[in-house]
Every structure is written in structure tokens, then in C-alpha cells.
Protein backbone atom coordinates (compact mmCIF):
# COMPACT_ATOMS: atom_id res chain seq x y z
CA UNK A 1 0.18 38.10 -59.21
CA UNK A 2 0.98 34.55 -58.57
CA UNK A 3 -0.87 33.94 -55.42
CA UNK A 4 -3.79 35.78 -57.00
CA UNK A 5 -3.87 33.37 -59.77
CA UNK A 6 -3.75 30.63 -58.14
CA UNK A 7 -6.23 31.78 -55.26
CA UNK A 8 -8.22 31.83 -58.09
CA UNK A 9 -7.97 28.61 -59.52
CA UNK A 10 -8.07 27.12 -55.71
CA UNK A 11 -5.45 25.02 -56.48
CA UNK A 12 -3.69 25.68 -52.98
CA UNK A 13 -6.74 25.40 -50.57
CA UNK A 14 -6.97 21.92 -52.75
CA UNK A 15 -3.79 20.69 -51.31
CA UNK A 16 -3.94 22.00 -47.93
CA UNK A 17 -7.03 20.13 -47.52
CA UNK A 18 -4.91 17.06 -48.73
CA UNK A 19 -2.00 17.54 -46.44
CA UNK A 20 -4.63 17.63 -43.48
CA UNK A 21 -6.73 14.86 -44.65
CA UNK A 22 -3.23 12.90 -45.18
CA UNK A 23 -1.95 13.48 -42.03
CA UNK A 24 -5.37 12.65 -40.12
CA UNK A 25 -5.85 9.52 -41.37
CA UNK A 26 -2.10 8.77 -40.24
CA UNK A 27 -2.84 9.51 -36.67
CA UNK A 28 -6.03 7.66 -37.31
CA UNK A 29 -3.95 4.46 -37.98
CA UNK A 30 -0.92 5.37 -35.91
CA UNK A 31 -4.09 4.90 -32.99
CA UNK A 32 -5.43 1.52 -34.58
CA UNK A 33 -2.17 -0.20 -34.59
CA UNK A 34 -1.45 1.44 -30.82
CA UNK A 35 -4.58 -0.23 -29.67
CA UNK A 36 -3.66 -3.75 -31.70
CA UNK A 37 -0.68 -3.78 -29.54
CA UNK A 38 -2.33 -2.67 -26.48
CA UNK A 39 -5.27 -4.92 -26.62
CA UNK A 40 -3.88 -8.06 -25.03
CA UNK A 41 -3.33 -6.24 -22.08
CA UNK A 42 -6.67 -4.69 -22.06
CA UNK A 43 -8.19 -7.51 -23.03
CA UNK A 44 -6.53 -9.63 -19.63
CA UNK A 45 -6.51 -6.56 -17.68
CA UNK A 46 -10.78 -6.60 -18.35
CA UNK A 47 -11.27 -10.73 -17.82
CA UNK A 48 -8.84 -10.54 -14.77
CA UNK A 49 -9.58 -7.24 -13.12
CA UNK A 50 -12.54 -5.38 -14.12
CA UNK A 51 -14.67 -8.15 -14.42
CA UNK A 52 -14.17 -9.59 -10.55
CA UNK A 53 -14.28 -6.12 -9.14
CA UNK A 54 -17.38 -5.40 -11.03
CA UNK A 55 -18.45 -8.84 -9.93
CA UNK A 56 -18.12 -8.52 -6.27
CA UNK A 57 -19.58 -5.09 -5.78
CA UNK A 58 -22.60 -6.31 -7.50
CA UNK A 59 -22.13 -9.70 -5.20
CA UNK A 60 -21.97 -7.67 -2.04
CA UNK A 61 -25.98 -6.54 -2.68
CA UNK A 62 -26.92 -10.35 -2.95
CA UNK A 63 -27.13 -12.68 -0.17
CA UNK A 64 -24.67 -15.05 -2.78
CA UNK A 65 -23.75 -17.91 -0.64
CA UNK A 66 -21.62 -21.45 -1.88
CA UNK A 67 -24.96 -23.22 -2.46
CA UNK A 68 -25.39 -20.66 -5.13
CA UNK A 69 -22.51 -21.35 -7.25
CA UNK A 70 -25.02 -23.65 -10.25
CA UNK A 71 -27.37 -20.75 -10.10
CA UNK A 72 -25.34 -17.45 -9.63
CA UNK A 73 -28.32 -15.66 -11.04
CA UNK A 74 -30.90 -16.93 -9.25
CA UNK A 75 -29.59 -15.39 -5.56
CA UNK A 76 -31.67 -12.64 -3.77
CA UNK A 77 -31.00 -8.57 -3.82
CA UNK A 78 -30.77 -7.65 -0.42
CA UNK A 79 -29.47 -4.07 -1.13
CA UNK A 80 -27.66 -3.16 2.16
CA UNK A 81 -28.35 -5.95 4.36
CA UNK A 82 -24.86 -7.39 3.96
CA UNK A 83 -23.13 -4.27 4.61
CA UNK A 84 -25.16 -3.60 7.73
CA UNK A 85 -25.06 -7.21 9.19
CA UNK A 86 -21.17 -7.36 8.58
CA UNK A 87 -20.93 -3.65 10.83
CA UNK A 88 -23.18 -5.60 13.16
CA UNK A 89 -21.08 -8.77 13.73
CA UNK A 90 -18.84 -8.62 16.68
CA UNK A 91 -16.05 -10.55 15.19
CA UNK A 92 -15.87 -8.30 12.71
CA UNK A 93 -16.18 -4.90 15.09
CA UNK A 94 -13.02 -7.34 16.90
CA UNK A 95 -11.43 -7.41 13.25
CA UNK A 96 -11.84 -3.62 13.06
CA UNK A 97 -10.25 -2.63 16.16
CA UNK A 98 -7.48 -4.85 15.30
CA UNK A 99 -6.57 -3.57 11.79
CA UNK A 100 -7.17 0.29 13.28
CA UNK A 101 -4.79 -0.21 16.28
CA UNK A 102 -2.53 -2.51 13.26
CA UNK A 103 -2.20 0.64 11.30
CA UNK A 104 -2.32 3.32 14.05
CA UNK A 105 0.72 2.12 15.74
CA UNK A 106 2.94 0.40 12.93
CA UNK A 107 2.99 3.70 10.08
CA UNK A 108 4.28 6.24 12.50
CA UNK A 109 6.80 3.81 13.70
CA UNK A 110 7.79 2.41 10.65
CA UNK A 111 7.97 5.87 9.33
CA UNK A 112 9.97 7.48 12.19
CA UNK A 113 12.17 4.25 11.80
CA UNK A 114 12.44 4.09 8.62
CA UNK A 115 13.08 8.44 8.19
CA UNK A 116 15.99 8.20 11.27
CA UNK A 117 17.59 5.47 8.87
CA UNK A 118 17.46 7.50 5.54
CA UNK A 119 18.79 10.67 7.54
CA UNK A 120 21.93 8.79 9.07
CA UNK A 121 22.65 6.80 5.76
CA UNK A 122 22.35 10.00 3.82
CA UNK A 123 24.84 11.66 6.44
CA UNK A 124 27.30 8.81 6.31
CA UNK A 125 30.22 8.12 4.10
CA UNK A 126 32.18 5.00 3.95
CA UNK A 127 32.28 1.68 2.22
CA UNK A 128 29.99 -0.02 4.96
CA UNK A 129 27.02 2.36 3.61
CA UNK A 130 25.77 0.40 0.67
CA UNK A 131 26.15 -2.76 2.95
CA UNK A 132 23.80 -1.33 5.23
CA UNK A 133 21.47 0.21 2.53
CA UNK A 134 20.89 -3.87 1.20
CA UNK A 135 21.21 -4.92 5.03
CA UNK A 136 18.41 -2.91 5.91
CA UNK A 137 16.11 -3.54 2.22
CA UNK A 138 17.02 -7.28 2.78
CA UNK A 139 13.77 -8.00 4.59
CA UNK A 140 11.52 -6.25 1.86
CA UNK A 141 12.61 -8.85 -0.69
CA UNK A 142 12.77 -12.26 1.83
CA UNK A 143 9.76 -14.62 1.55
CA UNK A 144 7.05 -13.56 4.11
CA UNK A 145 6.79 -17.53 5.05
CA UNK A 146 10.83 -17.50 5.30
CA UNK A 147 10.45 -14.11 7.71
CA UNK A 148 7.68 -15.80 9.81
CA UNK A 149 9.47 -18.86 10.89
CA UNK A 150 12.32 -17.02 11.60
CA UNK A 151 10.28 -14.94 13.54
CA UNK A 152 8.21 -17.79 15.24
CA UNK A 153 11.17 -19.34 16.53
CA UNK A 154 12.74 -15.94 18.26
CA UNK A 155 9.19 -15.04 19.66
CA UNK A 156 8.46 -18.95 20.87
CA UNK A 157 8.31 -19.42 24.56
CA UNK A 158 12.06 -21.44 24.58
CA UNK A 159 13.03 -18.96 21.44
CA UNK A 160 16.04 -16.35 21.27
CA UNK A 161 14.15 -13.44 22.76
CA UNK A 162 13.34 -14.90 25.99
CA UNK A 163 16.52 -16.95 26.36
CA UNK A 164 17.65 -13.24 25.67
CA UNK A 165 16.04 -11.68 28.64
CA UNK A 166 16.72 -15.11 30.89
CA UNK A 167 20.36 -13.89 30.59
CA UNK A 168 19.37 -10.33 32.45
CA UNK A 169 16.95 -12.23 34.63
CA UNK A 170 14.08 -11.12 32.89
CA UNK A 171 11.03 -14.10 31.82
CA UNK A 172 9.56 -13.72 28.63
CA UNK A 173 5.92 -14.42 27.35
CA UNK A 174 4.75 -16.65 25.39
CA UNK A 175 4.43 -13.36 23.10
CA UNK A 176 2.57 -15.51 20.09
CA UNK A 177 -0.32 -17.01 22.34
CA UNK A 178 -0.62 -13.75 24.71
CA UNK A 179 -3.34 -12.05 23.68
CA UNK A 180 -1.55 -8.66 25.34
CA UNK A 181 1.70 -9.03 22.95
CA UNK A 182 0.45 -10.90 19.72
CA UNK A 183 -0.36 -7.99 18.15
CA UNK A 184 2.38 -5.71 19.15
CA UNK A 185 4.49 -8.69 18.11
CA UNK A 186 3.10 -8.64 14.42
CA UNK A 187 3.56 -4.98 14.49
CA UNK A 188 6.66 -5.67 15.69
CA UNK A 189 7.66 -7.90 12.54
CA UNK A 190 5.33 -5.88 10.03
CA UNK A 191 7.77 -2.79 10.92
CA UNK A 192 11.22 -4.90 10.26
CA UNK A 193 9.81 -6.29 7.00
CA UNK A 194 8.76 -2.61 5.64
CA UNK A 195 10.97 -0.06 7.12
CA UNK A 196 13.83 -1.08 4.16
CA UNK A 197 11.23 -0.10 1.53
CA UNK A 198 10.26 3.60 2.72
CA UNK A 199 14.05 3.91 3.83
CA UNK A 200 14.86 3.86 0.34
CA UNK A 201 12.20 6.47 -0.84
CA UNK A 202 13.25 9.14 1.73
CA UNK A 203 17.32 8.50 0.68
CA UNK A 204 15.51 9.06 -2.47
CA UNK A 205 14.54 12.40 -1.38
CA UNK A 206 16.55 13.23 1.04
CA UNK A 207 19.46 12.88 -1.90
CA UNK A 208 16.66 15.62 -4.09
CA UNK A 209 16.94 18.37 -1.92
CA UNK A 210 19.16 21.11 -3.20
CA UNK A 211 22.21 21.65 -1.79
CA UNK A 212 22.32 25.55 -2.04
CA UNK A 213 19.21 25.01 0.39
CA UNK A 214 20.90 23.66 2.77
CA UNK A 215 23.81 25.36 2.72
CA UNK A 216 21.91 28.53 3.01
CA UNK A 217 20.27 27.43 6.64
CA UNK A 218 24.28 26.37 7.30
CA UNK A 219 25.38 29.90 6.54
CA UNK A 220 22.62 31.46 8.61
CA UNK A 221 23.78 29.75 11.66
CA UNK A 222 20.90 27.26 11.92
CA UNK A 223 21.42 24.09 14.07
CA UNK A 224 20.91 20.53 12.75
CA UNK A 225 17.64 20.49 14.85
CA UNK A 226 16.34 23.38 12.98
CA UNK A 227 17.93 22.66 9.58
CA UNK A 228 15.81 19.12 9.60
CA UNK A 229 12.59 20.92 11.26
CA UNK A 230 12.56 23.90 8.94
CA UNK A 231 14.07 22.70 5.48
CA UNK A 232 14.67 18.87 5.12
CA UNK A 233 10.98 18.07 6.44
CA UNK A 234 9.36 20.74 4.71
CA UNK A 235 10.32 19.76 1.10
CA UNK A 236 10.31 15.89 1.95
CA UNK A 237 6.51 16.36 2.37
CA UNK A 238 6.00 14.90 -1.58
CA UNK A 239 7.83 12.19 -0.27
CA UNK A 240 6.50 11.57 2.69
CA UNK A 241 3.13 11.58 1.18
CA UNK A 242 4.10 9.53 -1.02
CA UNK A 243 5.93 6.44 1.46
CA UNK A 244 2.73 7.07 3.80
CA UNK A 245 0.00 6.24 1.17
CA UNK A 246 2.18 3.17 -0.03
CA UNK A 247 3.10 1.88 3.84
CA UNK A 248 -1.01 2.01 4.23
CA UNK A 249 -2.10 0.58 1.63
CA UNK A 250 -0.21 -2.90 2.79
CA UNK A 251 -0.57 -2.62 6.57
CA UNK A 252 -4.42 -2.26 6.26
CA UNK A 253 -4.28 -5.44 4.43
CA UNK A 254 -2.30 -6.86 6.64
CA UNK A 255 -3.04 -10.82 6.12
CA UNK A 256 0.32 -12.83 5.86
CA UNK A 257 1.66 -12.30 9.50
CA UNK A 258 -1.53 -13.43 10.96
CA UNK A 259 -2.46 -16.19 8.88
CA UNK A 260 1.01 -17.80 9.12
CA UNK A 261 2.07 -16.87 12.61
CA UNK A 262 -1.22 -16.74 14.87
CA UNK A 263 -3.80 -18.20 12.43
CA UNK A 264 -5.97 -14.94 13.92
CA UNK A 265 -5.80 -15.65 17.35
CA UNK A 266 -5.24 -15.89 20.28
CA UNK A 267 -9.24 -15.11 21.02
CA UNK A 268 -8.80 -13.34 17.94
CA UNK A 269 -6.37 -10.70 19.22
CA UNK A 270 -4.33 -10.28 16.09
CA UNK A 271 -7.57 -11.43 13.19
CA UNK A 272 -7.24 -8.44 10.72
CA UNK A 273 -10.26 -7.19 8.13
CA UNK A 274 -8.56 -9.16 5.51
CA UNK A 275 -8.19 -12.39 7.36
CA UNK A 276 -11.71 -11.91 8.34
CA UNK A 277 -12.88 -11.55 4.70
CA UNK A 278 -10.71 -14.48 4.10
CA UNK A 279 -12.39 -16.89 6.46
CA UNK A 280 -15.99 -15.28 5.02
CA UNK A 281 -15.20 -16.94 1.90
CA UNK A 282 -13.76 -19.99 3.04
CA UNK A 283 -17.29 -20.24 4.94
CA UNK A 284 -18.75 -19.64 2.12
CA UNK A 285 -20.53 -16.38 2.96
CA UNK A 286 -19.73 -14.98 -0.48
CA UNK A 287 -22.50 -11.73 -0.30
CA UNK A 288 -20.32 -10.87 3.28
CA UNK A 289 -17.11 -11.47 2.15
CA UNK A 290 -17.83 -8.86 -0.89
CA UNK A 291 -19.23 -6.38 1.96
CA UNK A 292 -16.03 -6.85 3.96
CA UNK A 293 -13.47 -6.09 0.99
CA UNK A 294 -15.44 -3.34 0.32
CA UNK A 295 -15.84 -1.71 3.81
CA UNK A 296 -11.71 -2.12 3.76
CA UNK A 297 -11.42 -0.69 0.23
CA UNK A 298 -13.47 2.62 1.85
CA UNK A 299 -11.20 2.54 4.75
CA UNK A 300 -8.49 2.68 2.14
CA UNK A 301 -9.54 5.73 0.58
CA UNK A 302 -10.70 7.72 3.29
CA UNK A 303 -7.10 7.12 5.36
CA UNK A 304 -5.86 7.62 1.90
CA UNK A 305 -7.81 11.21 1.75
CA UNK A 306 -6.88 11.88 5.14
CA UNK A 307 -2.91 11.71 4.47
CA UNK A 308 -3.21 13.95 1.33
CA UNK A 309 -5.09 16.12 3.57
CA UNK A 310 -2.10 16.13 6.30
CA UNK A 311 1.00 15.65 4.57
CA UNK A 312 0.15 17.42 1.35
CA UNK A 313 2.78 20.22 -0.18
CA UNK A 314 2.31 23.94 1.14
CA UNK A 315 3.32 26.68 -1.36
């Protein structure tokens, strides 16, 4: 009888309708002050970020060149002329073949290096493990400029390698100005500095597998062979997916090796995509060094695409 009344007065739709209209213009200002706090990121993130990526896509259809700096908006829209004259520079074809055979060779090592590492560290017992775990990450976190003059002087013609081999009767290189074993020497250094950080993701999860799992392929009678082949690999897929996008990312930019150690030589033997878009804009060539970045940023994605493609999780 209650209800009935006051259905009829609509006293209680009245309130309902207050409750919601209360509570919406709560989350309404819950989300204003959210955004207050979140807009000096934005707000850097845009000037910083959005803005120069924005600005160099647009700068890779102009012919923009350093004589155009007092009149940025005054330069010429050449639409795909800079992407099609950087494909049709040799140096850059040179750069190409470089970063490919960069990439190509150092990920599977570094991964195969880096995967044999996490397996016999998750294996082991002892005090001497964690030693070895920060042994191994040491070079991740050592300054790249530190790393290459270490690296300079073991790889010089009178350095520790070669006075190495002397010992066994063997004469070195001169592995930095040899245009045979510069690059395989960068790769050589690229793998050292970055097998600590993808070591470290597959302990990660190698240590997330379940244990009944394994125990189960134990109680079958399955050998270690198989056990890794048929369990351990299979469910490390996320996580090799995952340490083979990051590894990629970094050695298809490679940069620092070659701009400390070789300067992109010798006869531009070890001169990567980024050290070519590097010495575009110190040249100058603004409009190419945009259509450089970008050609590397699509070589990013598609290798990117590719990996998801390979190493992606099967139900």
C-alpha cells in the first residue's frame, strides 16, 4: 500500500534520478581533476613527442634543407621524391645491407646466448649464482663510451686479443679497420652488451613455468632434450616474443658502436641506417634524413610483424 502511494506521488523515481545525477557529476569531476594531474605530462609528452614526429613525417615530403631553417614554410612538396632518391642512393643501399646482416646475425645469437645462460642459471644452485646473474647484466648498465674503449683497446692491432692468439701462434687483424671483421666485431660487442638484458627475461620465465609441468614430462620418462624441446620452449614463446621484439628494436638502431668505434667505416663496412640518417642531418639534408628514419621505423614494424607472426603463442 506503501509503494503504491508513493509510486503515486513519484517521490521515489524523484530520488533515483538524484542519486544518478549525484553520482555522474562525481565521475564527471573525479575525470577533470584526473586530467589536471595528468596534463603536464600530456602537455610535454605533445611539445616533445608528438609534435617532432608529426613534424618530420610532414618534413620527409619537402625537399627541407639547412638553408631553409628562416623560412620553414616556404620549402617545396616533393611528395615521394625523398623516399625514392634515399632507396636510390648507394650509400644508403650499403647502410641497408649493413643494418640487415647487423640484425640477422646478432638476435639469434644473442638470443641462443642469452636462452643457454637463463637455462643453466635457472638449473644451478649455489651462492656464486646471483654473482653471475649481476656478472652477466653488468654490461647492460656500463656506459656504451666506457664499453667501447674497453673494447677498442682488446680489438686494436697491439690489443689483448691478438697478443692472445700471438701466444698460440696465431696473428690477429687489425679487426677495427678490416672491412671483413668490423662488423662481425660490433656484432661481436653488440651481443656482450645485450645478452644480460634478455638473460634476465627468460630466468623470468623460465622461473613461470609450472612445476607440476615439468614434473609431469619427468614422470613420463622424457629426457632433458625433449623436456626443453616439448615443454620449456613451448610456453616460453610469450617470452620469447617478448625479448625478440625488445632485442630488435635496439639492434636495428644500432648507432653507438659505430659512431664511437669505427666512425662508419672502414669503406663504410659497419655505417648502419641510423648513422646514415645521422650524417643526413649533420649535412643538412633535412627532407632525407626524415625519409631515412622513416624507411627504418617501417623496417621496425614489419620485422616487428614478422616475429609476432613466428614466435606468437599456439593454443
Amino acid at each position: 500500500m506503501t509503494q503504491a502511494v508513493v509510486g503515486a506521488t513519484g517521490r521515489a523515481p524523484a530520488s533515483g534520478r538524484a542519486r544518478a545525477g549525484g553520482a555522474s557529476s562525481r565521475r564527471r569531476r573525479q575525470g577533470w581533476v584526473a586530467w589536471g594531474f595528468a596534463l603536464p605530462f600530456v602537455a610535454v609528452f605533445a611539445v616533445f613527442m608528438v609534435v617532432p614526429i608529426v613534424g618530420s613525417f610532414a618534413m620527409s615530403f619537402t625537399d627541407f634543407t639547412a638553408r631553409d631553417i628562416r623560412s620553414p614554410f616556404a620549402v617545396n612538396f616533393v611528395g615521394l621524391e625523398q623516399y625514392i632518391g634515399v632507396l636510390s642512393d648507394p650509400v644508403f643501399l650499403t647502410s641497408l645491407g649493413v643494418t640487415a646482416t647487423f640484425v640477422v646475425v646478432g638476435i639469434p645469437v644473442t638470443m641462443a646466448v642469452a636462452l643457454a645462460l637463463a637455462l643453466a642459471l635457472n638449473a644451478s644452485t649455489g651462492r656464486f649464482v646471483s654473482v653471475l646473474r649481476v656478472g652477466f647484466y653488468a654490461p647492460v648498465v656500463t656506459s656504451i663510451v666506457a664499453v667501447a674503449v674497453v673494447w677498442r683497446y682488446i680489438l686494436q692491432p697491439e690489443g689483448l686479443l691478438n697478443s692472445a692468439l700471438a701466444i698460440i701462434g696465431i696473428q690477429g687483424p687489425d679487426w677495427l679497420n678490416d672491412t671483413s671483421t668490423a662488423l662481425p666485431s660490433l656484432i661481436a660487442m653488440a651481443v656482450w652488451r645485450n645478452v644480460g638484458t634478455l638473460m634476465v627475461i627468460f630466468l623470468a620465465g623460465l622461473q613461470a613455468i609450472p612445476t607440476d609441468v615439468k614434473e609431469a614430462a619427468l614422470m613420463d620418462g622424457a629426457s632433458s632434450w625433449r623436456r626443453l624441446i616439448s615443454v620449456t620452449l613451448p610456453l616460453l614463446r610469450p617470452t620469447l616474443l617478448l625479448g625478440a621484439v625488445l632485442i630488435s628494436v635496439g639492434f636495428l638502431q644500432f648507432f653507438e658502436e659505430a659512431f664511437v668505434m669505427t666512425q662508419g667505416g672502414p669503406l663504410n663496412s659497419t655505417l648502419s641506417v641510423a648513422y646514415y640518417t645521422f650524417k643526413q642531418f649533420g649535412f643538412g639534408e633535412y627532407g632525407t634524413a626524415s625519409a631515412a628514419s622513416y624507411l627504418l621505423f617501417l623496417a621496425i614494424a614489419l620485422l616487428s610483424l614478422v616475429q609476432f607472426r613466428v614466435l606468437r603463442a599456439k593454443d
